[in-house]
PDB file of N, CA and C in Angstrom:
ATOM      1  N   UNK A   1      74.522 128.698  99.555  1.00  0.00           N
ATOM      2  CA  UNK A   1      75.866 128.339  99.150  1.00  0.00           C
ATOM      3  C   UNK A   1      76.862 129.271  99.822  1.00  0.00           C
ATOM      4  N   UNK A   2      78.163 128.484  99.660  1.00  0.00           N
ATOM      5  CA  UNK A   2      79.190 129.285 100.390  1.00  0.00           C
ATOM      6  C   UNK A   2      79.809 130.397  99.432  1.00  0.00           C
ATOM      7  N   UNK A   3      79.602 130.790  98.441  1.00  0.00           N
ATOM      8  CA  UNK A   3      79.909 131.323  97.285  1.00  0.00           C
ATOM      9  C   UNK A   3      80.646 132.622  97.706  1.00  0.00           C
ATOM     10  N   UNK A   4      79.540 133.124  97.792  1.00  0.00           N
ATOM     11  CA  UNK A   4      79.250 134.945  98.154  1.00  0.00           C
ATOM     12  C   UNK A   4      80.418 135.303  99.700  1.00  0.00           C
ATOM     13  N   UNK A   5      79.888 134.378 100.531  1.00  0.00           N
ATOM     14  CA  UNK A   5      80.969 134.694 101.760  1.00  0.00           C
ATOM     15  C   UNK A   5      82.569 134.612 101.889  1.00  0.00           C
ATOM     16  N   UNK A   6      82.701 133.617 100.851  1.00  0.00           N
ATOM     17  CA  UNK A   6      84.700 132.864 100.497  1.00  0.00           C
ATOM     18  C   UNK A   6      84.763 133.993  99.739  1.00  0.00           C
ATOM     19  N   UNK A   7      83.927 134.775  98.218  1.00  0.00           N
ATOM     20  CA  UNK A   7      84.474 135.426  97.656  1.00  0.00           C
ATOM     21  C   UNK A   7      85.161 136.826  97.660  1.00  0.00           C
ATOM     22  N   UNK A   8      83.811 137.361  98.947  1.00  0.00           N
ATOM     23  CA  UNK A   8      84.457 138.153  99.902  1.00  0.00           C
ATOM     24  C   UNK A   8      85.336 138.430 100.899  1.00  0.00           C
ATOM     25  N   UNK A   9      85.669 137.490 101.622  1.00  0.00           N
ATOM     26  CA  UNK A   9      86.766 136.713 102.277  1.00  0.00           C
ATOM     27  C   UNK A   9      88.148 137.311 101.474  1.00  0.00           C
ATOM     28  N   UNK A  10      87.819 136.619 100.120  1.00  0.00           N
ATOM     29  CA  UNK A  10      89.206 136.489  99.318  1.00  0.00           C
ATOM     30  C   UNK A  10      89.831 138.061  98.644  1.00  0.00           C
ATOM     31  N   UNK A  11      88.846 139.173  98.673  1.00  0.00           N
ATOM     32  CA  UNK A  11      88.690 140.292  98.507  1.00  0.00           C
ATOM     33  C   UNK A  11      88.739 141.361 100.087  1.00  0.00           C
ATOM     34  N   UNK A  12      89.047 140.648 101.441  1.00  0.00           N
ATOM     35  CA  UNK A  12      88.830 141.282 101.915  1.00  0.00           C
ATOM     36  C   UNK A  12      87.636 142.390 102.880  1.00  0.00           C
ATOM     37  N   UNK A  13      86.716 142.157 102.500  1.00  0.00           N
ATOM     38  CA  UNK A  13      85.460 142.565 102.571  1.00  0.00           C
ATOM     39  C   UNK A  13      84.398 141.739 102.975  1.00  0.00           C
ATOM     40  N   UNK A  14      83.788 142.354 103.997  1.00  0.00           N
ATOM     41  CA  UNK A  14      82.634 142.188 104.736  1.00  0.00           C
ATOM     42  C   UNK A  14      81.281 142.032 104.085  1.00  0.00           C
ATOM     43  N   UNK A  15      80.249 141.655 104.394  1.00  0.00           N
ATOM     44  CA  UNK A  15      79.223 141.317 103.832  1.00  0.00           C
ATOM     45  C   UNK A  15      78.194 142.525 104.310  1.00  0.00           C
ATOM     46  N   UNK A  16      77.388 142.866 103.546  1.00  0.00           N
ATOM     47  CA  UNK A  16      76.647 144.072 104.094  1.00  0.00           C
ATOM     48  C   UNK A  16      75.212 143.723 104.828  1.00  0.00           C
ATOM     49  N   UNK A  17      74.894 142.750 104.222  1.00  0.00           N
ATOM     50  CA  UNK A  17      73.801 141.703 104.884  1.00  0.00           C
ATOM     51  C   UNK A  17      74.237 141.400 105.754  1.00  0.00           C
ATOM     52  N   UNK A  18      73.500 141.499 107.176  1.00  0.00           N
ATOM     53  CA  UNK A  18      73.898 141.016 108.201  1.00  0.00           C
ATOM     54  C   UNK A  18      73.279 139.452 108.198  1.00  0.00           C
ATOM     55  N   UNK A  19      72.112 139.182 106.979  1.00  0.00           N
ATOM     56  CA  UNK A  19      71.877 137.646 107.226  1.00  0.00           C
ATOM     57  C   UNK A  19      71.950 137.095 105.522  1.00  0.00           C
ATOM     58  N   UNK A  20      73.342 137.481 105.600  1.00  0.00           N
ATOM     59  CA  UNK A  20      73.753 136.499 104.636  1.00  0.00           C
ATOM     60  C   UNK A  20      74.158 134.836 104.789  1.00  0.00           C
ATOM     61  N   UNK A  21      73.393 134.462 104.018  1.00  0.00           N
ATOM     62  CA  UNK A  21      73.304 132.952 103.911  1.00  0.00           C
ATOM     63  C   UNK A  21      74.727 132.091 103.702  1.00  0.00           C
ATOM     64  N   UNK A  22      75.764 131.255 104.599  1.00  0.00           N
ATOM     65  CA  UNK A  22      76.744 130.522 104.625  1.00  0.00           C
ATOM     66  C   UNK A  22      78.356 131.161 105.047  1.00  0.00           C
ATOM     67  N   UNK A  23      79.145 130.719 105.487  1.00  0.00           N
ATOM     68  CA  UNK A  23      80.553 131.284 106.173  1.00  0.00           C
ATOM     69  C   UNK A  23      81.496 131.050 104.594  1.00  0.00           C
ATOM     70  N   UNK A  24      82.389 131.521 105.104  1.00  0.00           N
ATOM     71  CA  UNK A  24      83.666 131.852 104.116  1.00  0.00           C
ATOM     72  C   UNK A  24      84.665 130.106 104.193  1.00  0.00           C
ATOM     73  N   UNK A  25      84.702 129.977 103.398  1.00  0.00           N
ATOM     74  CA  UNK A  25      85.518 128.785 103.180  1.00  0.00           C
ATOM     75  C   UNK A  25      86.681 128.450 102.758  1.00  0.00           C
ATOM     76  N   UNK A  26      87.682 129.896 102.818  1.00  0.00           N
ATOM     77  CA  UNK A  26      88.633 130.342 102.325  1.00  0.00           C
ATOM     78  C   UNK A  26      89.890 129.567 103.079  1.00  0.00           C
ATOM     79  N   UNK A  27      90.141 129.422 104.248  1.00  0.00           N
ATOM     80  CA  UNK A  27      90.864 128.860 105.102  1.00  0.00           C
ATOM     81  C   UNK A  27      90.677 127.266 104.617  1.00  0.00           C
ATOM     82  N   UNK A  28      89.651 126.547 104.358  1.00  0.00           N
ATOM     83  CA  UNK A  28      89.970 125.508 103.637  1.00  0.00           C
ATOM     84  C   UNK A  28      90.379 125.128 102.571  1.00  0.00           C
ATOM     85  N   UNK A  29      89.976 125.846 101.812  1.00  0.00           N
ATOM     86  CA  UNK A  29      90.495 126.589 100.314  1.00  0.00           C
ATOM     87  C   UNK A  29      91.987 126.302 100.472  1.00  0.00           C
ATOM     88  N   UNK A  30      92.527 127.207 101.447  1.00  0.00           N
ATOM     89  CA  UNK A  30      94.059 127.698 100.798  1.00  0.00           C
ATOM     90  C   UNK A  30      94.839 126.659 101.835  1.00  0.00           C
ATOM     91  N   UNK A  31      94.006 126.712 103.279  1.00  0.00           N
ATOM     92  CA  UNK A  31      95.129 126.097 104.386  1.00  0.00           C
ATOM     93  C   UNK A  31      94.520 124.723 104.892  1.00  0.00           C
ATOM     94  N   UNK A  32      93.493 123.981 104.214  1.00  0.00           N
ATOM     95  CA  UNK A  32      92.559 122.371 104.062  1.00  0.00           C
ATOM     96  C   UNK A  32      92.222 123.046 106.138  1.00  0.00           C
ATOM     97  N   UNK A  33      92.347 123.760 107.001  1.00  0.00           N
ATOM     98  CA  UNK A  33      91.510 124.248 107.555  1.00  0.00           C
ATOM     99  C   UNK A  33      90.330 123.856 107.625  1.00  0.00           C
ATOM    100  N   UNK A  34      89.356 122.702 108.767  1.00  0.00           N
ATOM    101  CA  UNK A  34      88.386 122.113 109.100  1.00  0.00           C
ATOM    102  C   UNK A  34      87.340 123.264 109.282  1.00  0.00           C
ATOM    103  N   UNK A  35      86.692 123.107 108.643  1.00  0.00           N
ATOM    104  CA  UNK A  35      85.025 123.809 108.802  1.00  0.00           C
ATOM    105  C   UNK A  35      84.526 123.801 110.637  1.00  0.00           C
ATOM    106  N   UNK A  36      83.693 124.767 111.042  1.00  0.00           N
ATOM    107  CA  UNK A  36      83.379 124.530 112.015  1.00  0.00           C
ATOM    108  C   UNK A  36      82.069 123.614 111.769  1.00  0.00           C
ATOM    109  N   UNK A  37      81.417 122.892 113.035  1.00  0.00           N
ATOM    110  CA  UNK A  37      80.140 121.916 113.261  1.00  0.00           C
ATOM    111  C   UNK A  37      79.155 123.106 112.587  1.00  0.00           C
ATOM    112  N   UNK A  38      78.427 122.874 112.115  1.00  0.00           N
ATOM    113  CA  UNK A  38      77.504 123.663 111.902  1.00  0.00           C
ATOM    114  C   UNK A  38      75.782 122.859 111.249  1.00  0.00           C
ATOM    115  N   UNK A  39      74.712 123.579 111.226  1.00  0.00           N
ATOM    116  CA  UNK A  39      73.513 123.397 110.702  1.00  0.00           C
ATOM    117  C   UNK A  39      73.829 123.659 108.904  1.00  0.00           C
ATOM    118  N   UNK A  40      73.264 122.809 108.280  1.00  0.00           N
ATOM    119  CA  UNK A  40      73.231 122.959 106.762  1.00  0.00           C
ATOM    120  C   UNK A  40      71.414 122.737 106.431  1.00  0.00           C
ATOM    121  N   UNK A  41      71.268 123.612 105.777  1.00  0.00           N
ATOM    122  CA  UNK A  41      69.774 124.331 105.217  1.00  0.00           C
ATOM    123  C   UNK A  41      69.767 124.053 103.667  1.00  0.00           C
ATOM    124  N   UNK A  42      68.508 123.747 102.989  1.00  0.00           N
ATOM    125  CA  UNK A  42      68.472 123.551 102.158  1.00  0.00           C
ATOM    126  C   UNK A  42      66.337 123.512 101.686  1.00  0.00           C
ATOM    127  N   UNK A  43      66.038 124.230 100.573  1.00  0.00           N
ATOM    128  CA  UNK A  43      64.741 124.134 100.273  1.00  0.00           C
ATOM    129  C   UNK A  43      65.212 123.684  98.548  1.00  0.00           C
ATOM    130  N   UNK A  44      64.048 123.120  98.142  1.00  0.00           N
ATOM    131  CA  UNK A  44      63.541 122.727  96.640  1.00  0.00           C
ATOM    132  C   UNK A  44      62.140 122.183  96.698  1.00  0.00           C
ATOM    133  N   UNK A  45      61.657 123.296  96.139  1.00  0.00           N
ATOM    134  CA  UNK A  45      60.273 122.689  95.716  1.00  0.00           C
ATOM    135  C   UNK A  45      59.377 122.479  96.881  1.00  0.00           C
ATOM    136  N   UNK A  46      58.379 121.365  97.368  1.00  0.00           N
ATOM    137  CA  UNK A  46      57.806 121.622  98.691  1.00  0.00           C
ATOM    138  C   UNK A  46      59.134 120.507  99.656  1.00  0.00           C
ATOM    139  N   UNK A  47      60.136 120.669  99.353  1.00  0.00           N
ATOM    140  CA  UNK A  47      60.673 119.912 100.427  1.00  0.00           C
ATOM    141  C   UNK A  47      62.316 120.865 101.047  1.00  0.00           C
ATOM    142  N   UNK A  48      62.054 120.610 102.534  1.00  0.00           N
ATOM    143  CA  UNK A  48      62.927 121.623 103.215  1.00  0.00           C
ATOM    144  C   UNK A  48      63.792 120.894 103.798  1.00  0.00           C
ATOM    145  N   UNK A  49      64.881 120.884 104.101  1.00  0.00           N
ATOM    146  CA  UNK A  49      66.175 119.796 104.873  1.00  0.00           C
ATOM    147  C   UNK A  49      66.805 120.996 105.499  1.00  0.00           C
ATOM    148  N   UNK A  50      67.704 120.179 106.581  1.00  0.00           N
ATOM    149  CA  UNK A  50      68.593 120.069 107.416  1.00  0.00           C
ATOM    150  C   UNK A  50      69.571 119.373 108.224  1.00  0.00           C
ATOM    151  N   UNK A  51      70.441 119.441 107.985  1.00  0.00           N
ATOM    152  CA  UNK A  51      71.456 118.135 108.310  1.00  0.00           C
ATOM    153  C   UNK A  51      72.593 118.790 109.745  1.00  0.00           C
ATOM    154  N   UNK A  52      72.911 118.209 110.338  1.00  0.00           N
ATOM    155  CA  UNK A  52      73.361 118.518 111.343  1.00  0.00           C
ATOM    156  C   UNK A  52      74.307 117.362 111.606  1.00  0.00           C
ATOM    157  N   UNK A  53      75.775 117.304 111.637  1.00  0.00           N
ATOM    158  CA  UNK A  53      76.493 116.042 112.196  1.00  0.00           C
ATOM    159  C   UNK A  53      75.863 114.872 111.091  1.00  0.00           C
ATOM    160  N   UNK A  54      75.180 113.349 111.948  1.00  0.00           N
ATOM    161  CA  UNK A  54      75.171 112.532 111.167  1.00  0.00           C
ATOM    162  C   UNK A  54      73.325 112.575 110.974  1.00  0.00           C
ATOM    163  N   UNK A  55      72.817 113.830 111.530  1.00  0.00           N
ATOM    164  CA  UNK A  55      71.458 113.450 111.105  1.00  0.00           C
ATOM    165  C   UNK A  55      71.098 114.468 110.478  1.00  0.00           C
ATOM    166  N   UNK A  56      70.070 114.344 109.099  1.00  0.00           N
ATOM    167  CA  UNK A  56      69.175 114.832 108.431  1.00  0.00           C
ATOM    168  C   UNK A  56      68.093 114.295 108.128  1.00  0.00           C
ATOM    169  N   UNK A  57      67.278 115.746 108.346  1.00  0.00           N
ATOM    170  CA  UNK A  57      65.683 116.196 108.480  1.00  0.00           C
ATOM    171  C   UNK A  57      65.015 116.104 107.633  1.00  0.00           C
ATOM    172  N   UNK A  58      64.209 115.923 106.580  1.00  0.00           N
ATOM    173  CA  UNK A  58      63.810 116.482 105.492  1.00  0.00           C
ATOM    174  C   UNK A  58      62.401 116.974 106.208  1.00  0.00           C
ATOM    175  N   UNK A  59      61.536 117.540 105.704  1.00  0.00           N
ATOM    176  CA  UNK A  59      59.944 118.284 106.296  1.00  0.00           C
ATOM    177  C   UNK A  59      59.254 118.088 104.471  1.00  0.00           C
ATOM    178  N   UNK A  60      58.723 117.655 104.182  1.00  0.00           N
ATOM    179  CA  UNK A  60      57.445 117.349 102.929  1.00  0.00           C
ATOM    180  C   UNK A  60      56.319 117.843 103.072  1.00  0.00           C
ATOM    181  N   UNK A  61      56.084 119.337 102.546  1.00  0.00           N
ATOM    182  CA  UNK A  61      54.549 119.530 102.595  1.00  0.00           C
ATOM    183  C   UNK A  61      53.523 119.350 101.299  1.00  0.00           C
ATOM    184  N   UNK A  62      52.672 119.028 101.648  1.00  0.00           N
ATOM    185  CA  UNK A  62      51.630 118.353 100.619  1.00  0.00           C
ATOM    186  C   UNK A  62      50.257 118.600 100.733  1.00  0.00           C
ATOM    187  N   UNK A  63      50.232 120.452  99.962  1.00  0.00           N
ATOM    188  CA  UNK A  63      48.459 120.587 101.122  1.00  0.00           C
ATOM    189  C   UNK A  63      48.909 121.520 102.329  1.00  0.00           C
ATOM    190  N   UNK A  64      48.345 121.058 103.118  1.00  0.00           N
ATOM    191  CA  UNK A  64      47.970 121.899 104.435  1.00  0.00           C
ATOM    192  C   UNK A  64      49.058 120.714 105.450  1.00  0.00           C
ATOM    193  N   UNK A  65      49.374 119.270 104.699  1.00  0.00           N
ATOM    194  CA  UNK A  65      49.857 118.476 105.543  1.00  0.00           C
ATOM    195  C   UNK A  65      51.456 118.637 105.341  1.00  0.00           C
ATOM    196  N   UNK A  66      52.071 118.325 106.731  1.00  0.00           N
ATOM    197  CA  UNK A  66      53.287 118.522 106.739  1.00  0.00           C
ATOM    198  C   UNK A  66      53.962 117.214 107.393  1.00  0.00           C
ATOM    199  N   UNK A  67      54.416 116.151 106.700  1.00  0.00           N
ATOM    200  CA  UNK A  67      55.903 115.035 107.285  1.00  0.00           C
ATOM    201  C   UNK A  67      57.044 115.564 107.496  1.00  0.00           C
ATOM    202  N   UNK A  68      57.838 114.799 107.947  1.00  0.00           N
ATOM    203  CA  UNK A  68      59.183 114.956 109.114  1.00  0.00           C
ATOM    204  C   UNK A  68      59.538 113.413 108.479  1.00  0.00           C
ATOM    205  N   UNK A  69      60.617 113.403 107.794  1.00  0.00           N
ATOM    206  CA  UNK A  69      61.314 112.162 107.535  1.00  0.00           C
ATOM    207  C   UNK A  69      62.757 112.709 108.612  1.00  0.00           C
ATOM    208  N   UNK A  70      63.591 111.387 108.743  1.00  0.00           N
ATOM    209  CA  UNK A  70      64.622 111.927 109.825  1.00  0.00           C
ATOM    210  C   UNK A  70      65.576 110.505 109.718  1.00  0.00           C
ATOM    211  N   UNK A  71      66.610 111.181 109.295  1.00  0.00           N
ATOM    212  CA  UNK A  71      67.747 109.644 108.648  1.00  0.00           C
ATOM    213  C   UNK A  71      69.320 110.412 109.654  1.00  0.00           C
ATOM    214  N   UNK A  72      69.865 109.250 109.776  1.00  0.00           N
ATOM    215  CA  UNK A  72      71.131 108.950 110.246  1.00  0.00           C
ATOM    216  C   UNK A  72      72.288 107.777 109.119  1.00  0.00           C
ATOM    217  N   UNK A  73      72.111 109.505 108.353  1.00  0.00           N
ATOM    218  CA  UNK A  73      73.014 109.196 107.178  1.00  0.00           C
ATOM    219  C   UNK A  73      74.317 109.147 106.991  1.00  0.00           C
ATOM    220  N   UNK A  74      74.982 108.551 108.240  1.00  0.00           N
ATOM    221  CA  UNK A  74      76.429 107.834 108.298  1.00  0.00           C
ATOM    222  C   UNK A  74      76.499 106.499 108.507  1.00  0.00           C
ATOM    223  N   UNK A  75      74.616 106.114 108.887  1.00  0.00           N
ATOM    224  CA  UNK A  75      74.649 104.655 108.682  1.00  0.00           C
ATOM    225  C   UNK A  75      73.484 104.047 107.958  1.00  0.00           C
ATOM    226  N   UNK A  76      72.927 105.303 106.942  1.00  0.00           N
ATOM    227  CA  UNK A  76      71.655 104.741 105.951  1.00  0.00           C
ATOM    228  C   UNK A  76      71.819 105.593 104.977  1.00  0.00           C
ATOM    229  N   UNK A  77      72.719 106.033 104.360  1.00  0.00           N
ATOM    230  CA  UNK A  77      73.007 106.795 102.867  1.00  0.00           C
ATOM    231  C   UNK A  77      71.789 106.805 102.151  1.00  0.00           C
ATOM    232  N   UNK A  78      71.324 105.482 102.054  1.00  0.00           N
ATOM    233  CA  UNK A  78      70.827 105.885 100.920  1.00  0.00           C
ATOM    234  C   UNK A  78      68.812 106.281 101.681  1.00  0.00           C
ATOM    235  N   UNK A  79      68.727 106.379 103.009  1.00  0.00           N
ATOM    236  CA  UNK A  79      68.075 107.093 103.365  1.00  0.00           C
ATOM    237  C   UNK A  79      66.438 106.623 103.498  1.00  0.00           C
ATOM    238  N   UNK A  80      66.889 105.058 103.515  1.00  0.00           N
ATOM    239  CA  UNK A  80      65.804 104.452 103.405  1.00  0.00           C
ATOM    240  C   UNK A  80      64.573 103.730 105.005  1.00  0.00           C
ATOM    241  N   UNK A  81      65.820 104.024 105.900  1.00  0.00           N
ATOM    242  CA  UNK A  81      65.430 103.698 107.476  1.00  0.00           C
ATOM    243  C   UNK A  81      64.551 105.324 108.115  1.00  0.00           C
ATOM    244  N   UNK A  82      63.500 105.443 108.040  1.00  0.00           N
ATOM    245  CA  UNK A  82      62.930 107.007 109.113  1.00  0.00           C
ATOM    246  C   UNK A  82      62.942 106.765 110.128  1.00  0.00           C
ATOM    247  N   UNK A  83      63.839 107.707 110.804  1.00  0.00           N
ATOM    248  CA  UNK A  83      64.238 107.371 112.316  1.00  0.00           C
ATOM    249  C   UNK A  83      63.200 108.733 113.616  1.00  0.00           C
ATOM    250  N   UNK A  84      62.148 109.273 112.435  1.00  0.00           N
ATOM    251  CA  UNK A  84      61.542 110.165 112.959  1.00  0.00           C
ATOM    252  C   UNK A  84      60.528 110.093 114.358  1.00  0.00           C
ATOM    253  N   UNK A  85      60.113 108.979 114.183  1.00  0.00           N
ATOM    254  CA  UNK A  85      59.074 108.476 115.227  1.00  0.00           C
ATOM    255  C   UNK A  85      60.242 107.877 116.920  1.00  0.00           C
ATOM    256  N   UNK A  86      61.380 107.318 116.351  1.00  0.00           N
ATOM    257  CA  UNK A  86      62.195 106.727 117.203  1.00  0.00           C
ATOM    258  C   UNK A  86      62.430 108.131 118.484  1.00  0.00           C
ATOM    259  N   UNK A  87      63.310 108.886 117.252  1.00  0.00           N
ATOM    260  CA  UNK A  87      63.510 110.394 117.828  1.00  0.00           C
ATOM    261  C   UNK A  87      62.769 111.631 118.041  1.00  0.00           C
ATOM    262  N   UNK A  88      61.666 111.832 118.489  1.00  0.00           N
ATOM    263  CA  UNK A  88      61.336 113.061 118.374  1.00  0.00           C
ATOM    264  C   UNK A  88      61.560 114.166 118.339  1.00  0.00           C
ATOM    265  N   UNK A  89      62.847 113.930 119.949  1.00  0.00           N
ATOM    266  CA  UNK A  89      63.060 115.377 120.357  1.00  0.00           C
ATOM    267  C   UNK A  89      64.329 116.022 118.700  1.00  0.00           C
ATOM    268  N   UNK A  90      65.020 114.692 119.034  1.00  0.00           N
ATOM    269  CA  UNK A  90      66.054 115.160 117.365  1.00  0.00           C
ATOM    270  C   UNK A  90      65.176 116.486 116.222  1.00  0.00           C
ATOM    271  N   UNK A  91      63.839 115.052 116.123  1.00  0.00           N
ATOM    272  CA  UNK A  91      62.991 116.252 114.950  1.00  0.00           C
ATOM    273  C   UNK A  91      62.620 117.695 115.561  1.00  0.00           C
ATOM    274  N   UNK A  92      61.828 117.129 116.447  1.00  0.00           N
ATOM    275  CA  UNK A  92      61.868 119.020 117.680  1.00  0.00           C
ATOM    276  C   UNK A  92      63.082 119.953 117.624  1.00  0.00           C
ATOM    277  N   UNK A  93      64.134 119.893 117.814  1.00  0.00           N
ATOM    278  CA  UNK A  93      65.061 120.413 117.731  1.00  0.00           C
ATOM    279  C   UNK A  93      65.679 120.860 115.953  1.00  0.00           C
ATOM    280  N   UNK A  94      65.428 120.245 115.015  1.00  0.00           N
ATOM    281  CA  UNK A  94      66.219 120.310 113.909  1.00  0.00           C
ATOM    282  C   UNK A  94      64.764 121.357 113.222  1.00  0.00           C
ATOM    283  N   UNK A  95      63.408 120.727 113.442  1.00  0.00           N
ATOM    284  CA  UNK A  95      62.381 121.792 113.046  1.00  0.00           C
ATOM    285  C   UNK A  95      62.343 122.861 113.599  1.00  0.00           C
ATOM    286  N   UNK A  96      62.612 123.507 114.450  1.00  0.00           N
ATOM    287  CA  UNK A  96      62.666 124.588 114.768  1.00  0.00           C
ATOM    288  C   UNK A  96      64.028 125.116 114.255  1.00  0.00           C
ATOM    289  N   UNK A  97      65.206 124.464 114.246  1.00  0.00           N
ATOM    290  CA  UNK A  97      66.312 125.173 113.909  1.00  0.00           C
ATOM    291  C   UNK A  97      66.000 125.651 111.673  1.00  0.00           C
ATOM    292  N   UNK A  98      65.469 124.768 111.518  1.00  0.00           N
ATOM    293  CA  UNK A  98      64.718 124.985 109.785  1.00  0.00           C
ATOM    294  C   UNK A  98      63.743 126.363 109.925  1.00  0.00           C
ATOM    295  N   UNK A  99      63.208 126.080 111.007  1.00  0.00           N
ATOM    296  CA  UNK A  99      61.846 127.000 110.926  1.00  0.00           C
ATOM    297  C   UNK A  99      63.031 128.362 110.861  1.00  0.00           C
ATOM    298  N   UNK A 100      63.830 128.994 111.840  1.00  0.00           N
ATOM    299  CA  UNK A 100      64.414 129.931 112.116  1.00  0.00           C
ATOM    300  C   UNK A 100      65.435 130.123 110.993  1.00  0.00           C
ATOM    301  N   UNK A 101      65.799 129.555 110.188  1.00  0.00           N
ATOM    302  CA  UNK A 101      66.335 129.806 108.529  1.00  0.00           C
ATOM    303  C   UNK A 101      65.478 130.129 107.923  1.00  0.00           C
ATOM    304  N   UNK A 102      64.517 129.676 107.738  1.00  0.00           N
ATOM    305  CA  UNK A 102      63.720 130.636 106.784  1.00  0.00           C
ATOM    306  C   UNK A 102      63.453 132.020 106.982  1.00  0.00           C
ATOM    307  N   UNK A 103      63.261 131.947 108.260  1.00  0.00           N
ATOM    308  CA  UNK A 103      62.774 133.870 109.097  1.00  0.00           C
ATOM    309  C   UNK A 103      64.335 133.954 108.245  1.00  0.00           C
ATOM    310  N   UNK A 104      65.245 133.753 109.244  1.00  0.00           N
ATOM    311  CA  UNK A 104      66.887 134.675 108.571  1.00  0.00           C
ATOM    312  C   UNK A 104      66.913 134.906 107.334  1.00  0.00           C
ATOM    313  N   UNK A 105      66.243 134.230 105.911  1.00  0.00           N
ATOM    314  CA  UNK A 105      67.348 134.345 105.062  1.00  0.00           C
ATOM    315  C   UNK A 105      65.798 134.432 104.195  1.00  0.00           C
ATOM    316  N   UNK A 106      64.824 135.100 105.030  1.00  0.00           N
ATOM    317  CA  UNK A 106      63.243 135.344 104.240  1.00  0.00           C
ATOM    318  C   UNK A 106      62.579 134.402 103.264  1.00  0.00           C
ATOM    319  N   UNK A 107      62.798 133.309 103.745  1.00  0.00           N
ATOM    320  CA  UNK A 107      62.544 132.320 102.962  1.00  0.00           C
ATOM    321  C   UNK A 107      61.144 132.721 102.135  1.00  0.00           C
ATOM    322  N   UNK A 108      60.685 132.302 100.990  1.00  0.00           N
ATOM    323  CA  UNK A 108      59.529 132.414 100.408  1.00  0.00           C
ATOM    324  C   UNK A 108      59.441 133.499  99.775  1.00  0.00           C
ATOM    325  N   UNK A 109      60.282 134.625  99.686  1.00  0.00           N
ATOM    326  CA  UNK A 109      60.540 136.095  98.806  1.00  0.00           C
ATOM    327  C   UNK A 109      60.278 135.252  97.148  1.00  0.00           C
ATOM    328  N   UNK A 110      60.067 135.420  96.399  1.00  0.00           N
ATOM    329  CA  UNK A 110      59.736 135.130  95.128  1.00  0.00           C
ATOM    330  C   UNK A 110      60.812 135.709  94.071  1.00  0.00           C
ATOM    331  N   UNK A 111      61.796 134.993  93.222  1.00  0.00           N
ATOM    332  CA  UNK A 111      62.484 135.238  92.835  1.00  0.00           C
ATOM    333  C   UNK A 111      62.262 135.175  91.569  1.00  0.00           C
ATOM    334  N   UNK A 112      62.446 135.883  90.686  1.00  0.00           N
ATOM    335  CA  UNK A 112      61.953 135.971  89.333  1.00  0.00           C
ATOM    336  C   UNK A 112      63.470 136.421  87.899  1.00  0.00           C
ATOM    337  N   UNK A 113      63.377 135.573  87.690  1.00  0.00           N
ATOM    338  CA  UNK A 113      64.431 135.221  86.658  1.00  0.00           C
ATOM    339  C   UNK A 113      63.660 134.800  84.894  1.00  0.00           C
ATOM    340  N   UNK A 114      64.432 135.307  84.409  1.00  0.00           N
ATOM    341  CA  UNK A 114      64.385 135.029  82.718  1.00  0.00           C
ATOM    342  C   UNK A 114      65.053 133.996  81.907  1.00  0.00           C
TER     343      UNK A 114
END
């Protein structure tokens, strides 16, 4: 989330993590200021996404086995067309850009809450 980066933003202050997770959103906030293009990351449970422009990735592991679903969700919302086999290199490109979020932001650390 963009939380942590706008709130600092709005305070002035830098982030001490150099791989803190999402940009400051403050300029849209105050001045509707367009976001730059960017990769959007996302894990729950065994399923990992990435959306980029009008395409998102999802990756499903199940086991030792791993799918690649792959939608062009400005013209299948509701996400029902897999355009994974059509595109490869798309999936090549968006799996590796997933794979390299997890290294950044240590994906799989175990978080333990009450």
């Amino acid at each position: 989330m963009d939380f942590l980066p706008t709130f600092l933003d709005f305070i002035g202050k830098k982030p001490e993590d150099k791989n803190l997770d999402g940009i400051s959103i403050k300029e849209l906030l105050l001045n509707n200021k367009a976001l730059p293009q960017r990769y959007l990351f996302w894990s729950y449970s065994n399923r990992n996404a990435v959306r980029s422009a009008n395409w998102k990735m999802v990756s499903i592991k199940d086991g030792d086995k791993e799918s690649m679903e792959l939608y062009d969700i400005a013209n299948d919302v509701n996400e029902k067309n897999n355009l994974a086999v059509q595109n490869p290199e798309v999936v090549k490109n968006m799996k590796e850009k997933l794979l390299n979020w997890k290294v950044e932001v240590e994906y799989g650390v175990e978080i333990i809450s009450n």
